[in-house]
N, C-alpha and C. Protein backbone atom coordinates (compact mmCIF):
# COMPACT_ATOMS: atom_id res chain seq x y z
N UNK A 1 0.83 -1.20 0.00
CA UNK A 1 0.00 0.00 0.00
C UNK A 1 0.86 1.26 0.00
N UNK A 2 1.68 1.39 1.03
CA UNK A 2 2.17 2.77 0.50
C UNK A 2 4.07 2.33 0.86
N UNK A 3 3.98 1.08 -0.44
CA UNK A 3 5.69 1.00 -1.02
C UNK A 3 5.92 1.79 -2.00
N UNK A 4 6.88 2.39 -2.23
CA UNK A 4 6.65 3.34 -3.40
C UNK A 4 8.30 3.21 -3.93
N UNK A 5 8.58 3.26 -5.28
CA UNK A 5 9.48 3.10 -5.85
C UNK A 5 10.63 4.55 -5.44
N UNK A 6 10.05 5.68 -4.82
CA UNK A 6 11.04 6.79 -4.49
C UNK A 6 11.70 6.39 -2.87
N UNK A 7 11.27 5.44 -2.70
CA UNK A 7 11.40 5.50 -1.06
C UNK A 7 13.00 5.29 -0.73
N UNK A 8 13.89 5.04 -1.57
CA UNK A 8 15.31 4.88 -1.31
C UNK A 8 15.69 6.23 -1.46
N UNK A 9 14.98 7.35 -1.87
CA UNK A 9 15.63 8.16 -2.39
C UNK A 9 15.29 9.34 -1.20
N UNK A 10 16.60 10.28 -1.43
CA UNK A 10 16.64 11.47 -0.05
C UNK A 10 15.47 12.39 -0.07
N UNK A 11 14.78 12.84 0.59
CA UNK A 11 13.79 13.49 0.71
C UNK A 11 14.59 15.42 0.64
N UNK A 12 13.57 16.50 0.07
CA UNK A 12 14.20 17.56 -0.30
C UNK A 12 13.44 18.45 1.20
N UNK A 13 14.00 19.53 1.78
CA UNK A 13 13.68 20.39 2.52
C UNK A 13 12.16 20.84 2.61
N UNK A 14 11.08 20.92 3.15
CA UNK A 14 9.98 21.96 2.99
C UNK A 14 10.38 23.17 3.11
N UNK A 15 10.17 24.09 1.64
CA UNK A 15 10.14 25.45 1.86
C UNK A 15 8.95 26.20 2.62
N UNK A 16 9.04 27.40 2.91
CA UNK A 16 8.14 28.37 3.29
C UNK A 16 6.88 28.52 2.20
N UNK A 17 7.67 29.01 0.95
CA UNK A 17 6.11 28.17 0.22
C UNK A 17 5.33 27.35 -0.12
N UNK A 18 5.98 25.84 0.47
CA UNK A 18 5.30 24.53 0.13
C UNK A 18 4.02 24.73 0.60
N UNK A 19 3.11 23.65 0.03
CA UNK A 19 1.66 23.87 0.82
C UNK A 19 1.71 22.15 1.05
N UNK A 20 1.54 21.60 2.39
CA UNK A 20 1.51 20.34 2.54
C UNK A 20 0.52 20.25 3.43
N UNK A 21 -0.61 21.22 3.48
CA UNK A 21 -1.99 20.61 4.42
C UNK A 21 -2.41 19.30 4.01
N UNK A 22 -2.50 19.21 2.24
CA UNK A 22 -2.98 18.31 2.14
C UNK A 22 -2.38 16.49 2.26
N UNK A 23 -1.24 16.83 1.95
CA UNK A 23 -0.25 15.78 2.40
C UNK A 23 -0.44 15.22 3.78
N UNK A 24 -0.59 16.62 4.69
CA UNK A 24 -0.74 16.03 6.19
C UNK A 24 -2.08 15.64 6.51
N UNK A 25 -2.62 15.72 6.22
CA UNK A 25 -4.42 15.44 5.99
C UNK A 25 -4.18 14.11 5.81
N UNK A 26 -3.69 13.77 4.29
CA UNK A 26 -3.67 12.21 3.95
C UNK A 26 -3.49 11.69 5.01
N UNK A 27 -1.72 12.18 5.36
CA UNK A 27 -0.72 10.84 6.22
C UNK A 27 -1.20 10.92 7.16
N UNK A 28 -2.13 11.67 7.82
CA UNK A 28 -2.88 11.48 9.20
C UNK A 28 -4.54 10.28 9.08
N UNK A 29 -4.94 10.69 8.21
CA UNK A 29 -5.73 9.92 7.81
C UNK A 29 -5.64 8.25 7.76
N UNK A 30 -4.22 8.27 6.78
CA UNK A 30 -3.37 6.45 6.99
C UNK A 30 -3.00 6.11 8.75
N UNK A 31 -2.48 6.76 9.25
CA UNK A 31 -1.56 6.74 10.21
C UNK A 31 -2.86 6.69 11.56
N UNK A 32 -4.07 7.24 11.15
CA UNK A 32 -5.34 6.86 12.15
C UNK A 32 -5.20 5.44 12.33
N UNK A 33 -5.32 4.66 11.22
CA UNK A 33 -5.78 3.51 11.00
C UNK A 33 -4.31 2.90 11.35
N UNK A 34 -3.01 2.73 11.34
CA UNK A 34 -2.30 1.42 11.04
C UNK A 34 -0.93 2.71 11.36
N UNK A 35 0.22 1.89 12.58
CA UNK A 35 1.06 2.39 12.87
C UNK A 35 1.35 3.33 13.61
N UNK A 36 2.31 4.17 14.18
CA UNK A 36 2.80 5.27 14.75
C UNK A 36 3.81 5.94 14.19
N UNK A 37 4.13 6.10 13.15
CA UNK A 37 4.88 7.09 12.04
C UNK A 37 4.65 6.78 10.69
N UNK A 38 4.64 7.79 10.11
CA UNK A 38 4.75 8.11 8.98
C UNK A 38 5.69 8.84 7.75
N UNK A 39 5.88 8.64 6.95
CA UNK A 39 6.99 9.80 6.34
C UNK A 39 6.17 10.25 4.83
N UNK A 40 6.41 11.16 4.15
CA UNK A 40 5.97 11.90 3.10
C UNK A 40 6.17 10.89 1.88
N UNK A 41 8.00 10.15 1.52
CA UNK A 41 8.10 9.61 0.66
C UNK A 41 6.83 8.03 0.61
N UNK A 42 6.64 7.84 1.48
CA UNK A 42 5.57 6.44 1.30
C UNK A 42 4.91 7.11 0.59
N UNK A 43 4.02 8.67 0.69
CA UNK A 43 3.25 8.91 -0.25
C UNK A 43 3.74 9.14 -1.89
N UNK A 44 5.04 8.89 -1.96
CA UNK A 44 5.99 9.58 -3.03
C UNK A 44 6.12 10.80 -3.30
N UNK A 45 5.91 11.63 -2.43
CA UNK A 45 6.30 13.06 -2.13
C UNK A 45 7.36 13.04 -1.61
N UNK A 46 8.42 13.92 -2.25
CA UNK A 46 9.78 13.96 -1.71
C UNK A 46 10.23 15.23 -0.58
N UNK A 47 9.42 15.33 0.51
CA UNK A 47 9.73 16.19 1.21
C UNK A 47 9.70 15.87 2.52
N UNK A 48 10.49 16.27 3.79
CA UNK A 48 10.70 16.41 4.41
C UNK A 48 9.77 16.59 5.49
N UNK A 49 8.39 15.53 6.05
CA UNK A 49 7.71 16.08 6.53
C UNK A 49 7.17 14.30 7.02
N UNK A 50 7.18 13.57 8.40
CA UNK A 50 6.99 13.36 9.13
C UNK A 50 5.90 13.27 9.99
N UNK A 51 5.14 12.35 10.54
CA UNK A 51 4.20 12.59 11.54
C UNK A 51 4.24 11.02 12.50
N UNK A 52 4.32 11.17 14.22
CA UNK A 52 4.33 10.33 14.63
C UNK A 52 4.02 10.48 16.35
N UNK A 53 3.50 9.08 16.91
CA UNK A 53 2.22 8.89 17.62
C UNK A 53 3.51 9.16 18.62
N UNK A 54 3.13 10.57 19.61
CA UNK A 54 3.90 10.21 20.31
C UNK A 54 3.31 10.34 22.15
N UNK A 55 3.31 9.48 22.96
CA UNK A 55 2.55 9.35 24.18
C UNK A 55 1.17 9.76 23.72
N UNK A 56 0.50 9.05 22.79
CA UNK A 56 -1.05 8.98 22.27
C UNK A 56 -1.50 10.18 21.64
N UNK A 57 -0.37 10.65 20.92
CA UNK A 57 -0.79 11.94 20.39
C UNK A 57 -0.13 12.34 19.05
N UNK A 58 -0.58 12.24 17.69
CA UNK A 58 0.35 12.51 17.04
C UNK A 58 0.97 14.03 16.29
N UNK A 59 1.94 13.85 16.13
CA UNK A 59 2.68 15.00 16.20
C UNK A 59 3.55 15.25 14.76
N UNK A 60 3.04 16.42 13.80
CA UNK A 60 3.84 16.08 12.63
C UNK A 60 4.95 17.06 12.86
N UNK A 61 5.81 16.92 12.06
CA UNK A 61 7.16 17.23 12.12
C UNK A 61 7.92 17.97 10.62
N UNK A 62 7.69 19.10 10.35
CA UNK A 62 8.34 19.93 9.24
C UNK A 62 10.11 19.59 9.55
N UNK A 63 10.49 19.28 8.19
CA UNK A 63 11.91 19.48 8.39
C UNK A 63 12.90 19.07 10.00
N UNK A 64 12.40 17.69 10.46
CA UNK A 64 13.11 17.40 11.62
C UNK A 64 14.24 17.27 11.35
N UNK A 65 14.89 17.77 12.56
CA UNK A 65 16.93 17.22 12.97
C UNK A 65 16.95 16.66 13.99
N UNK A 66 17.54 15.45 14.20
CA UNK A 66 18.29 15.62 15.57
C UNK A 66 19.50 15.84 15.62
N UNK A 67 19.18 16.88 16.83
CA UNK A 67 20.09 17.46 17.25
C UNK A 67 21.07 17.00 18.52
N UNK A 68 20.26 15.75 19.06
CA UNK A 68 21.15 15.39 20.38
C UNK A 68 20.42 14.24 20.24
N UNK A 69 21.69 13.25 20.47
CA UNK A 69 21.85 11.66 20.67
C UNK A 69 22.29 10.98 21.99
N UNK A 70 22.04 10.05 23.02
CA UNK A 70 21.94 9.40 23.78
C UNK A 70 23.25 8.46 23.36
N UNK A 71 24.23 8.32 24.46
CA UNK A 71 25.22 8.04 24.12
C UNK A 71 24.81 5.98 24.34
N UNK A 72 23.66 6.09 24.59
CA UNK A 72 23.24 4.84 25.17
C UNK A 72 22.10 4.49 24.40
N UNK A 73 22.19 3.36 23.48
CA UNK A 73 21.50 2.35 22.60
C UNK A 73 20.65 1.47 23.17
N UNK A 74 19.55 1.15 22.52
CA UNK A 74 19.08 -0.02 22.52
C UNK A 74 18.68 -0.49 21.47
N UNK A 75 18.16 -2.26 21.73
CA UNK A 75 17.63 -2.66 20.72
C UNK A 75 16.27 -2.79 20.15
N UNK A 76 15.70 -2.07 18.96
CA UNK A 76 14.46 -1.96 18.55
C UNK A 76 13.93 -3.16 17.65
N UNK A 77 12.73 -3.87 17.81
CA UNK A 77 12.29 -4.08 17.21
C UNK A 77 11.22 -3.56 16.21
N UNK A 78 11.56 -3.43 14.77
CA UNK A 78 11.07 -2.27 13.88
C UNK A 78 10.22 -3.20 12.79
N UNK A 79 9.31 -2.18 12.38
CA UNK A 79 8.25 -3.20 11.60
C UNK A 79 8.01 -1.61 10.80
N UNK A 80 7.75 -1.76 9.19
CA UNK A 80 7.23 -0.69 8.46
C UNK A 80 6.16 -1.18 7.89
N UNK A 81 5.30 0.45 7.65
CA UNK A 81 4.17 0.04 6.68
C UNK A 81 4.57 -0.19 5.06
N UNK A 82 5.55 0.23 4.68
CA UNK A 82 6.50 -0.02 3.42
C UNK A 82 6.54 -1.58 3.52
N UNK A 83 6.90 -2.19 4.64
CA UNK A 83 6.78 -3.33 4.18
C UNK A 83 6.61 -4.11 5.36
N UNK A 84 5.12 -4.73 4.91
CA UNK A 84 4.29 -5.54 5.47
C UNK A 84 4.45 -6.79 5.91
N UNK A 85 4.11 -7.30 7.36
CA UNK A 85 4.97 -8.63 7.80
C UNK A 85 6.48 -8.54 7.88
N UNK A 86 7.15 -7.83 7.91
CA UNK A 86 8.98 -7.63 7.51
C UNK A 86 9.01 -7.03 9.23
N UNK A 87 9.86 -7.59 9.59
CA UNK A 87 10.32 -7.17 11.22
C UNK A 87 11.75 -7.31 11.08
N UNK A 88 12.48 -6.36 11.64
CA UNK A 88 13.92 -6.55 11.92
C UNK A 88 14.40 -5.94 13.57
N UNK A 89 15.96 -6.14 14.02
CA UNK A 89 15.94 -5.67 15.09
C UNK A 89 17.54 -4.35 14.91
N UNK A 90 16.82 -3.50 15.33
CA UNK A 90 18.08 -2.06 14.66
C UNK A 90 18.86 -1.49 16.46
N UNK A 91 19.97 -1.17 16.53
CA UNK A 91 20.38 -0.56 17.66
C UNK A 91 19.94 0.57 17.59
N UNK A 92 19.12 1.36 18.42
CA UNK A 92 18.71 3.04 18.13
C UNK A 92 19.05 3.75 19.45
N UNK A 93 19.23 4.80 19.56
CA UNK A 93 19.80 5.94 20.61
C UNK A 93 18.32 5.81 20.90
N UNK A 94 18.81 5.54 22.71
CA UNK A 94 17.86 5.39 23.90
C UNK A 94 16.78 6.64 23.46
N UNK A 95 17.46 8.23 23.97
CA UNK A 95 16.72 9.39 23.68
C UNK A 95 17.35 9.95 22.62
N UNK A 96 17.04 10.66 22.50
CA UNK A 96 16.88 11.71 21.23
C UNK A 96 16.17 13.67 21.56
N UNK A 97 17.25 14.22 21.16
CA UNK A 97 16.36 15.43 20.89
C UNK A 97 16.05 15.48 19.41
N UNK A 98 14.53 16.21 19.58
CA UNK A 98 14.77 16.66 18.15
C UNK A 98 14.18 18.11 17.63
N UNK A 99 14.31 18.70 16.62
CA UNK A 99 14.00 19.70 16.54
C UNK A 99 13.33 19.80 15.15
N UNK A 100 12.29 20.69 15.20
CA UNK A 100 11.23 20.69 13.59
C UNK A 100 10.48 21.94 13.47
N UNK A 101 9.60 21.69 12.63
CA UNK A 101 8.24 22.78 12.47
C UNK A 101 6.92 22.04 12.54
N UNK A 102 6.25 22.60 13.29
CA UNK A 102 4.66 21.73 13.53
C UNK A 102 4.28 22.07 12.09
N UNK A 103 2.99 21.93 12.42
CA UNK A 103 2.06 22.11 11.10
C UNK A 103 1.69 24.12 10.74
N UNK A 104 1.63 24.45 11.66
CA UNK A 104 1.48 26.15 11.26
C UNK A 104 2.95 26.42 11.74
N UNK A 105 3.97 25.76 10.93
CA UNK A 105 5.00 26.13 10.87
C UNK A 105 6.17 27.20 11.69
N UNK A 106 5.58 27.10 12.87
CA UNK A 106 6.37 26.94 14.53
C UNK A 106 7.59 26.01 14.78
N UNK A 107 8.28 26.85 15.09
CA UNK A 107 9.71 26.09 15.44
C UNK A 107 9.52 25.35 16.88
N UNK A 108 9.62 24.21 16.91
CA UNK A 108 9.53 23.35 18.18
C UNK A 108 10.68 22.37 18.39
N UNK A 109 10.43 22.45 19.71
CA UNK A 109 12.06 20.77 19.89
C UNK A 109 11.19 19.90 21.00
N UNK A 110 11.78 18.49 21.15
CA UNK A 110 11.23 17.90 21.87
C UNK A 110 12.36 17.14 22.25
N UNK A 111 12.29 16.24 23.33
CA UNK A 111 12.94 15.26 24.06
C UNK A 111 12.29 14.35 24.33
N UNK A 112 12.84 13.41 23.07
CA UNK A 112 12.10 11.65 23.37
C UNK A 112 13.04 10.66 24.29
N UNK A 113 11.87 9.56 24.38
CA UNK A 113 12.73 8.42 24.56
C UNK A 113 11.87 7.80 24.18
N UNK A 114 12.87 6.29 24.40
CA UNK A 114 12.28 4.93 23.99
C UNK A 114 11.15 4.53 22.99
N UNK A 115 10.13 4.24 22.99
CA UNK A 115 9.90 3.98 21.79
C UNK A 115 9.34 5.51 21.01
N UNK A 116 9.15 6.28 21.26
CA UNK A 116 9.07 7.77 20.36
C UNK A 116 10.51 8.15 19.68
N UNK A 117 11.81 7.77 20.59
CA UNK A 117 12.67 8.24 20.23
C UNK A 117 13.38 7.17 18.87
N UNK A 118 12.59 6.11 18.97
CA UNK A 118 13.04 4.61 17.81
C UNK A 118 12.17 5.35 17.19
N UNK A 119 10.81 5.64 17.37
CA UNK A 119 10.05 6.23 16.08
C UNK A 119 10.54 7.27 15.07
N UNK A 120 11.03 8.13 15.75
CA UNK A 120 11.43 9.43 15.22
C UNK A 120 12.95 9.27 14.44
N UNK A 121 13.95 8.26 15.01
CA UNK A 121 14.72 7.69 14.29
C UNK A 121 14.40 6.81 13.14
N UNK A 122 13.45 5.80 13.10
CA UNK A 122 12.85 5.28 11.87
C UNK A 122 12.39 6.30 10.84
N UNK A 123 11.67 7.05 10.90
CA UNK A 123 11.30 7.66 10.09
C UNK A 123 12.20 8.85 9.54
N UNK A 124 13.00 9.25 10.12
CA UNK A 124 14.19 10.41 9.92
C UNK A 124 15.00 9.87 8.88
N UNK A 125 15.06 7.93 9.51
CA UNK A 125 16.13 7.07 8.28
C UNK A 125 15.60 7.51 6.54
N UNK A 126 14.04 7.02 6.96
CA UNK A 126 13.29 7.14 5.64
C UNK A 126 13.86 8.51 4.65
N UNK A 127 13.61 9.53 5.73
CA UNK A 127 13.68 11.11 4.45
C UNK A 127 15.01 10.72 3.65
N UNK A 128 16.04 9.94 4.67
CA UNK A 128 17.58 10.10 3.94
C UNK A 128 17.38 8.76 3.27
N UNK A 129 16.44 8.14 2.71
CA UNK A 129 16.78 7.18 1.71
C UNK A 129 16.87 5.86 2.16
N UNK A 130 16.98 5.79 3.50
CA UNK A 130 17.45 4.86 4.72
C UNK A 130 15.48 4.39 5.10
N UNK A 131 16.14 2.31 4.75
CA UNK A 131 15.07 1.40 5.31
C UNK A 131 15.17 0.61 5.61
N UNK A 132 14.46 -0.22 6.53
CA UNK A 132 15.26 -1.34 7.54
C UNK A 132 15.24 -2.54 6.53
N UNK A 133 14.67 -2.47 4.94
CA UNK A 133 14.80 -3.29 4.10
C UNK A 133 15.55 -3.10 3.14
């Protein structure tokens, strides 16, 4: 459902003039139903734009960085909607900061852990081309 032949490929910046309501509309719409992240390229949109469930709430993400890594790993077990039934197990930084733009394009940072902070690393892999397949 949403494998898409761009998904190896790097995702480009959201500008100030992009218009991605409707993008985020969709991927919120999928992401109701099935999972806790999302990324733009599943839709084959090449931009930089993110959304994921975090402590029961989801949260999209313009142009995320992290900016601060947890010098302390664990091991995730990771499953994508790219690809269905496929489970692997990835080392990911315990916490994570990260930093983005919400949806009315507000500069925000947050401080995850554990499984928000594997989320937000899964899907960050995605923009750069990066999949656990």
């Amino acid at each position: 459902m949403l494998t898409n032949k761009r998904i190896h490929e790097k995702s480009l910046p959201v500008e100030q003039s992009d218009n991605v309501e409707d993008l985020i509309f969709d991927m919120m719409t999928v992401l109701q139903e099935n999972g806790i992240g999302l990324v733009a390229v599943q839709f084959g949109i090449l931009k930089r734009v993110i959304i994921v469930k975090i402590n029961g709430v989801f949260t999209v993400m313009i142009n995320p960085v992290i900016t601060h890594k947890s010098t302390d790993k664990k091991q995730s077990k990771e499953g994508c909607l790219s690809f269905p039934d496929f489970y692997t197990k990835k080392q990911r930084h315990y916490r994570v900061t990260v930093e983005f733009e919400n949806e009315q394009r507000e500069k925000k940072q947050v401080k995850l852990s554990a499984l928000a902070a594997f989320c937000v690393q899964h899907e960050i892999d995605h923009l750069e081309g990066i999949t656990i397949k």
